[in-house]
N, C-alpha and C. Protein backbone atom coordinates (compact mmCIF):
# COMPACT_ATOMS: atom_id res chain seq x y z
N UNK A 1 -164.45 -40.20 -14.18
CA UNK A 1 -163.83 -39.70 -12.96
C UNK A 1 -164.89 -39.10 -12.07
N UNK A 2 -165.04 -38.90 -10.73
CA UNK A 2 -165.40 -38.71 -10.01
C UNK A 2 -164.57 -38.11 -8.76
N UNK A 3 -164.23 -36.82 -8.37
CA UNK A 3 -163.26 -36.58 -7.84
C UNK A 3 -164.11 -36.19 -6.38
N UNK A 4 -163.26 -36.72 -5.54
CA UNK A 4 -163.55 -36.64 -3.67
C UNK A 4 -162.31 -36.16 -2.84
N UNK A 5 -162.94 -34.72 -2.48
CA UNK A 5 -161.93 -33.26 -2.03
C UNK A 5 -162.45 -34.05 -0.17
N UNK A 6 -161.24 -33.76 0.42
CA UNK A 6 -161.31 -33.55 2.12
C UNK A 6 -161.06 -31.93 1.93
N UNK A 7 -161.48 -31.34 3.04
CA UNK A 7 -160.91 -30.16 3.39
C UNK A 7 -161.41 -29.59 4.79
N UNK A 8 -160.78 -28.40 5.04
CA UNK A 8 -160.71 -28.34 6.56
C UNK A 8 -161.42 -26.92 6.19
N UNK A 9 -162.20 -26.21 7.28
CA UNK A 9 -162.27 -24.85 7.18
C UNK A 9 -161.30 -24.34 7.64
N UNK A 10 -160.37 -24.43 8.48
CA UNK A 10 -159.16 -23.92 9.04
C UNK A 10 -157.66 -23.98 8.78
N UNK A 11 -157.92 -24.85 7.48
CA UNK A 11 -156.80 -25.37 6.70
C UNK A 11 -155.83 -23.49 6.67
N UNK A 12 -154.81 -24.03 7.25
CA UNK A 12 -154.00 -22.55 7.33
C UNK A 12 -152.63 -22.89 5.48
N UNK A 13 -152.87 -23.47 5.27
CA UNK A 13 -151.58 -23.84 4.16
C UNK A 13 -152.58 -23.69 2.59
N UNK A 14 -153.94 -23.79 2.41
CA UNK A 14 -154.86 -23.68 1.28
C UNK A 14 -156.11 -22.76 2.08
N UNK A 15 -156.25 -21.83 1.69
CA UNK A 15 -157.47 -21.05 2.14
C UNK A 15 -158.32 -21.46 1.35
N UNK A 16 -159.33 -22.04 2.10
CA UNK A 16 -160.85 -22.46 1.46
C UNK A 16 -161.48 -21.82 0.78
N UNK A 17 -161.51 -20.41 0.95
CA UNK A 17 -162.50 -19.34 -0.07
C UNK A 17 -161.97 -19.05 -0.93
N UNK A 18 -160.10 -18.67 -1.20
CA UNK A 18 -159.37 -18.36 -2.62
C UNK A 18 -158.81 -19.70 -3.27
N UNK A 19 -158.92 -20.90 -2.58
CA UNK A 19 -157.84 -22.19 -3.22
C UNK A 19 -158.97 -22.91 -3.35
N UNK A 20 -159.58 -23.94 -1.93
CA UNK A 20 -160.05 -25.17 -1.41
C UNK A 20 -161.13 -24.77 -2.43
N UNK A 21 -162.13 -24.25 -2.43
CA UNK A 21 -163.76 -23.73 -2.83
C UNK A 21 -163.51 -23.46 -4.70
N UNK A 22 -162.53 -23.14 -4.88
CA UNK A 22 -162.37 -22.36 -6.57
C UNK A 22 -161.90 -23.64 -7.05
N UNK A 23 -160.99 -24.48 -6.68
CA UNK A 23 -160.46 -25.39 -6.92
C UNK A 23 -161.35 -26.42 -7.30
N UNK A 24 -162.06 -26.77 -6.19
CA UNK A 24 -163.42 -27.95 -6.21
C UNK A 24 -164.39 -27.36 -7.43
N UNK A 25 -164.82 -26.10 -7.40
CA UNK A 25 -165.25 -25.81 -8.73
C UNK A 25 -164.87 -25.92 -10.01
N UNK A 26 -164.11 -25.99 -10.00
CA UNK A 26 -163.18 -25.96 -11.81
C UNK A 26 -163.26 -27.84 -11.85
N UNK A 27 -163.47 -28.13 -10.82
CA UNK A 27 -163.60 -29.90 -11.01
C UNK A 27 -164.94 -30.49 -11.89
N UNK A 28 -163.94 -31.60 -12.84
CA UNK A 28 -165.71 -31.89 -13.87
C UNK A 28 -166.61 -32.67 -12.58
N UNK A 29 -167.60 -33.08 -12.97
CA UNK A 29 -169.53 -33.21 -12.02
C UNK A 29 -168.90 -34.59 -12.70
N UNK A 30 -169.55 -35.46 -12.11
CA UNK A 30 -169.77 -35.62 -10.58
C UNK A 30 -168.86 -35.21 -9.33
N UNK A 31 -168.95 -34.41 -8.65
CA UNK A 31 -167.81 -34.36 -7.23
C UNK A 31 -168.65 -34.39 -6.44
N UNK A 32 -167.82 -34.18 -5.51
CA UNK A 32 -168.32 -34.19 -3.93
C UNK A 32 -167.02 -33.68 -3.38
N UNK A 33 -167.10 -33.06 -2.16
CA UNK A 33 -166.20 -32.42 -0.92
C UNK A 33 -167.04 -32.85 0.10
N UNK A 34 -166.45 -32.89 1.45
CA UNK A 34 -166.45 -32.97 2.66
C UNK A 34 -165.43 -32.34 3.33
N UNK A 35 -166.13 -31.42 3.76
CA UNK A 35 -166.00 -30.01 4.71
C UNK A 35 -166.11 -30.54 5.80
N UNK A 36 -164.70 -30.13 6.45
CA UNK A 36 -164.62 -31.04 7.83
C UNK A 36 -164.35 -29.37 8.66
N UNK A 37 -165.63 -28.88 9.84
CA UNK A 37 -165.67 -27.60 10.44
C UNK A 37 -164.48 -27.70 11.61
N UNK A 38 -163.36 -27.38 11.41
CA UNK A 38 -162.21 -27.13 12.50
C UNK A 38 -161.23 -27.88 12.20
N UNK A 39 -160.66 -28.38 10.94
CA UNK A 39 -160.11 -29.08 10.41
C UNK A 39 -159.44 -28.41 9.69
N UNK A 40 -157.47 -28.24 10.12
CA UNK A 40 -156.63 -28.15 8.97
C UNK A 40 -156.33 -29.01 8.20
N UNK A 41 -155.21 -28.14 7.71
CA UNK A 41 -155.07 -28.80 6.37
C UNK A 41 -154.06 -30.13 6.69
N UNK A 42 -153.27 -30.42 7.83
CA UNK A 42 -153.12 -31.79 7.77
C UNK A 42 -153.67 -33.13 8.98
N UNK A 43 -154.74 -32.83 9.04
CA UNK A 43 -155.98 -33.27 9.76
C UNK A 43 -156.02 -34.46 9.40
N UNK A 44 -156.10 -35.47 7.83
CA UNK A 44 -156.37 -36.55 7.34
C UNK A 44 -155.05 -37.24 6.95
N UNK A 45 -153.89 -36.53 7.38
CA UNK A 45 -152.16 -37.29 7.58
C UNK A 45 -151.83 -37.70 8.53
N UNK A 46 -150.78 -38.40 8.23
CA UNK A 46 -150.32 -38.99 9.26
C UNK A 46 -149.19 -38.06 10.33
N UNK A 47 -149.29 -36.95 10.06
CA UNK A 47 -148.13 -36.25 10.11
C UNK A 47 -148.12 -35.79 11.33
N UNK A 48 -149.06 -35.41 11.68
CA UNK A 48 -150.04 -35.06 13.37
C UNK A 48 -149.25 -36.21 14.25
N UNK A 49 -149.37 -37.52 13.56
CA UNK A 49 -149.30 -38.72 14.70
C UNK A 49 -147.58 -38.55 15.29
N UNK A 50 -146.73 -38.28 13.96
CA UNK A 50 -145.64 -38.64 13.87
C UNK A 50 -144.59 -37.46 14.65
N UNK A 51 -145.36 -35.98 14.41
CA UNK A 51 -144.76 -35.11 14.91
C UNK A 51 -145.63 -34.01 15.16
N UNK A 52 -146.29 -34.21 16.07
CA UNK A 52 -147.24 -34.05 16.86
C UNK A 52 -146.84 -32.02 17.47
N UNK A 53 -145.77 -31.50 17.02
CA UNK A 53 -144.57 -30.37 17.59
C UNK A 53 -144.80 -29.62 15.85
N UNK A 54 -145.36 -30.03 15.00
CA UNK A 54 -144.97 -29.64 13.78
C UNK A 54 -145.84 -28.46 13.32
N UNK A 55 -147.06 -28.37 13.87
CA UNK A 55 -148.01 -27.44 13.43
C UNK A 55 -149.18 -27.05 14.55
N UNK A 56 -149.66 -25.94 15.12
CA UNK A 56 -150.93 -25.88 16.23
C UNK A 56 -151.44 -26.79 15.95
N UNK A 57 -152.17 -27.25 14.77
CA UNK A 57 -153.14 -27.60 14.68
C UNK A 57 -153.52 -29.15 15.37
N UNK A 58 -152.02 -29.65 15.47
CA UNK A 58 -151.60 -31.11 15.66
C UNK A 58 -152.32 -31.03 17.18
N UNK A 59 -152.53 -29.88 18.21
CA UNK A 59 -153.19 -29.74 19.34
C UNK A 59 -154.43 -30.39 19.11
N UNK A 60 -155.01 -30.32 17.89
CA UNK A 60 -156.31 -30.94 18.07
C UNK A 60 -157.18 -29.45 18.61
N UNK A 61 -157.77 -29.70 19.80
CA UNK A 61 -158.91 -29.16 20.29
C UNK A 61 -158.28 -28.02 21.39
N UNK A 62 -157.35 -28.65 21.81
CA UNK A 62 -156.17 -27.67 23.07
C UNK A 62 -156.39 -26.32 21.89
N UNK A 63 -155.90 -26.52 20.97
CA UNK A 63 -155.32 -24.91 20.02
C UNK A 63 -157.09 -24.39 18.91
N UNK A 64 -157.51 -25.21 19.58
CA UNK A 64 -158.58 -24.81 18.60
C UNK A 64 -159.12 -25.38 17.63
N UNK A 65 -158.51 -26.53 17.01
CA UNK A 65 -159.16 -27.09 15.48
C UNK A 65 -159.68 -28.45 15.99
N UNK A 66 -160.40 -29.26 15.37
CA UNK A 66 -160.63 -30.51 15.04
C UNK A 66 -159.46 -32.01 15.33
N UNK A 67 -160.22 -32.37 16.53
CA UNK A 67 -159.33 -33.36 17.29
C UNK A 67 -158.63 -34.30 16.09
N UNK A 68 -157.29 -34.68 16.01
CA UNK A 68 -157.00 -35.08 14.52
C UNK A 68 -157.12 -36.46 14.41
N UNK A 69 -157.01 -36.98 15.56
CA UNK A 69 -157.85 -38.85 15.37
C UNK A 69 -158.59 -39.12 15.06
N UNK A 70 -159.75 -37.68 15.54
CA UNK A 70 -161.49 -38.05 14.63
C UNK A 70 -161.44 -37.69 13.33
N UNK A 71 -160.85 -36.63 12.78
CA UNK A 71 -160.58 -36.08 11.87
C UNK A 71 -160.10 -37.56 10.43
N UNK A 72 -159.04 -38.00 11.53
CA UNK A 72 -158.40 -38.98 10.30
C UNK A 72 -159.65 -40.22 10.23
N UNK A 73 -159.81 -40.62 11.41
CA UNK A 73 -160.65 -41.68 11.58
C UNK A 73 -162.13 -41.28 11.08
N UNK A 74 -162.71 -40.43 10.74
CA UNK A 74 -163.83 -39.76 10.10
C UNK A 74 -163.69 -40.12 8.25
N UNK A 75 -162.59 -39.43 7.95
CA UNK A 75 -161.78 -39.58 6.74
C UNK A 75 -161.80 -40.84 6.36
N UNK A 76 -161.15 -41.70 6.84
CA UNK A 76 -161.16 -43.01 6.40
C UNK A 76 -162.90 -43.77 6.25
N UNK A 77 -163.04 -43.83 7.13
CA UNK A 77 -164.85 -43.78 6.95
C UNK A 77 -165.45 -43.76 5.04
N UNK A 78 -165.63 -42.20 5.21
CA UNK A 78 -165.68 -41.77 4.11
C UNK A 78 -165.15 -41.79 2.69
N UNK A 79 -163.71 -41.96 2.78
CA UNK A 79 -162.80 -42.38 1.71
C UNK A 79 -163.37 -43.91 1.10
N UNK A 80 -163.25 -44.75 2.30
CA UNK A 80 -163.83 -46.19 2.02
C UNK A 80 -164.78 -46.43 1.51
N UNK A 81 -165.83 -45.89 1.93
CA UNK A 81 -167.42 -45.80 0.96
C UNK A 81 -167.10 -45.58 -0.17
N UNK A 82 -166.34 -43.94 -0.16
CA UNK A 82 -166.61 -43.32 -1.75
C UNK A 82 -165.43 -45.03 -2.74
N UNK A 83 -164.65 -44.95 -2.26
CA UNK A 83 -163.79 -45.88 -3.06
C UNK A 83 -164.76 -47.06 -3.09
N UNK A 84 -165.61 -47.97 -2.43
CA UNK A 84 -166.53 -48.98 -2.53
C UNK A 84 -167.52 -48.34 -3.85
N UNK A 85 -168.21 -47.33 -3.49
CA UNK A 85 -168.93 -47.11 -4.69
C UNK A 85 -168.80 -46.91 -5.60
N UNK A 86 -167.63 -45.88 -5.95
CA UNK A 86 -167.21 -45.25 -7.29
C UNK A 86 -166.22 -46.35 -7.94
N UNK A 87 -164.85 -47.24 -7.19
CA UNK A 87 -164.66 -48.27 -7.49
C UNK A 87 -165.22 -49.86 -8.05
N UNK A 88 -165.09 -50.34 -6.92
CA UNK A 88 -166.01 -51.51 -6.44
C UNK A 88 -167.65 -51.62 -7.13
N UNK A 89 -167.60 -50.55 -7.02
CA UNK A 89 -169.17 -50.50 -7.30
C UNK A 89 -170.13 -51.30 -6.64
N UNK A 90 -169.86 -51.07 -5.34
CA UNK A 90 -170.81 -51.80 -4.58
C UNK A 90 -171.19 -51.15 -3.27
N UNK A 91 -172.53 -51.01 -2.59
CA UNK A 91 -173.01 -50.21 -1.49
C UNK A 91 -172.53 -51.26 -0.03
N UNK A 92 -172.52 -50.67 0.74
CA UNK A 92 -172.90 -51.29 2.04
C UNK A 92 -174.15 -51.74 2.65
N UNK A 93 -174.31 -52.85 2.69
CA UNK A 93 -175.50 -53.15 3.16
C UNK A 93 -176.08 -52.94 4.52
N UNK A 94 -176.84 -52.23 5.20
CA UNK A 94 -177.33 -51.56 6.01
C UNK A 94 -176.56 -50.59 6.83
N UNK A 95 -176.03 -49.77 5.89
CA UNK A 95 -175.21 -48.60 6.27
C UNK A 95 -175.07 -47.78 5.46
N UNK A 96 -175.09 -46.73 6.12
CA UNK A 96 -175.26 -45.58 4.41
C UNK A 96 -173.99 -44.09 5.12
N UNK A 97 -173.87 -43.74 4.02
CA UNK A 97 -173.02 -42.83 4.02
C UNK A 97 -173.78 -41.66 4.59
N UNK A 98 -175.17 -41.77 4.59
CA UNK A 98 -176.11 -40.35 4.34
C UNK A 98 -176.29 -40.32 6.23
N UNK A 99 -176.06 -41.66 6.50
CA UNK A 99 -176.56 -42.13 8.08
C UNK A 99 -175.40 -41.40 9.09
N UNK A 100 -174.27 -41.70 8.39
CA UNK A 100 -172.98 -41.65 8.97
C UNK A 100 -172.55 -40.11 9.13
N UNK A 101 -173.25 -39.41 8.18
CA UNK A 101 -172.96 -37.69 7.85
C UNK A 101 -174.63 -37.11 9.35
N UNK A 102 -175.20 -37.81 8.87
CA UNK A 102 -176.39 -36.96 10.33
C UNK A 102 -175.60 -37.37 11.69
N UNK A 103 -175.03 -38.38 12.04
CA UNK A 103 -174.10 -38.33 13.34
C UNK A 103 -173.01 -37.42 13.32
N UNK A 104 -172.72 -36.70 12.61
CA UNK A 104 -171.73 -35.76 12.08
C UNK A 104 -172.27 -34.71 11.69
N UNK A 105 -172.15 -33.68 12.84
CA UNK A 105 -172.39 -32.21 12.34
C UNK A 105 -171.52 -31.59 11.84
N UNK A 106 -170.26 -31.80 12.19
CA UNK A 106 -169.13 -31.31 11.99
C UNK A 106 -168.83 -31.45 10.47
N UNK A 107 -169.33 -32.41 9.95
CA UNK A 107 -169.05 -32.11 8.11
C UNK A 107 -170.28 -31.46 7.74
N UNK A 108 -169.73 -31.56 6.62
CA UNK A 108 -170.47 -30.81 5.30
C UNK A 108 -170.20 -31.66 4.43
N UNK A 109 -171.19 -32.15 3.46
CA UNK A 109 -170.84 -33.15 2.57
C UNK A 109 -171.48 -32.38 1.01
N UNK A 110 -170.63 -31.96 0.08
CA UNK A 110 -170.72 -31.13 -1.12
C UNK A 110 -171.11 -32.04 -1.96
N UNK A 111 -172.21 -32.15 -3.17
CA UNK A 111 -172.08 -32.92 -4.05
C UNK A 111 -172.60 -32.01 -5.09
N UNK A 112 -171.82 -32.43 -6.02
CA UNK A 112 -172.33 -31.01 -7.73
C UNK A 112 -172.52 -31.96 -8.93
């Protein structure tokens, strides 16, 4: 196993320093997280799209957090790699995950 955490710093439903952060620790090595900076906790759902009235955060950038199209569309990115590698077992050829995180300040990419 190899477990791959999303999380938001602003996640208002899991607080990152008592849940998100303790949680990812108690996880067996190999992991990884990606710390998405202004990102709640339903940032990488569909739930934003569907009912957009359901939570601030669904404002995106208006209320303060992490626009949630980039958010999801960032996510998927990332999900896909990790599932190509850790699955599939196979890299992308002239594209790297490491490339895709320096155009991205906004994450944080955890690996233990």
């Amino acid at each position: 196993r190899r477990p791959y955490v999303l999380a938001g710093d602003k996640d208002q439903v899991l607080d990152y320093d008592t849940e998100i952060r303790p949680t990812f620790e108690a996880l067996a090595e190999p992991k990884t997280m990606a710390l998405f900076e202004g990102a709640g906790h339903y940032a990488f759902a569909d739930l934003c799209i569907f009912a957009p009235f359901f939570q601030d955060e669904c404002d995106g950038e208006a209320a303060g957090f992490m626009d949630v199209l980039q958010a999801r569309a960032t996510s998927k990115v990332l999900v896909t790699d990790w599932l190509d590698r850790t699955l599939a077992e196979r890299e992308h050829e002239g594209w790297s995950v490491d490339e895709f995180l320096a155009e991205h300040p906004e994450l944080e990419h955890v690996h233990e």
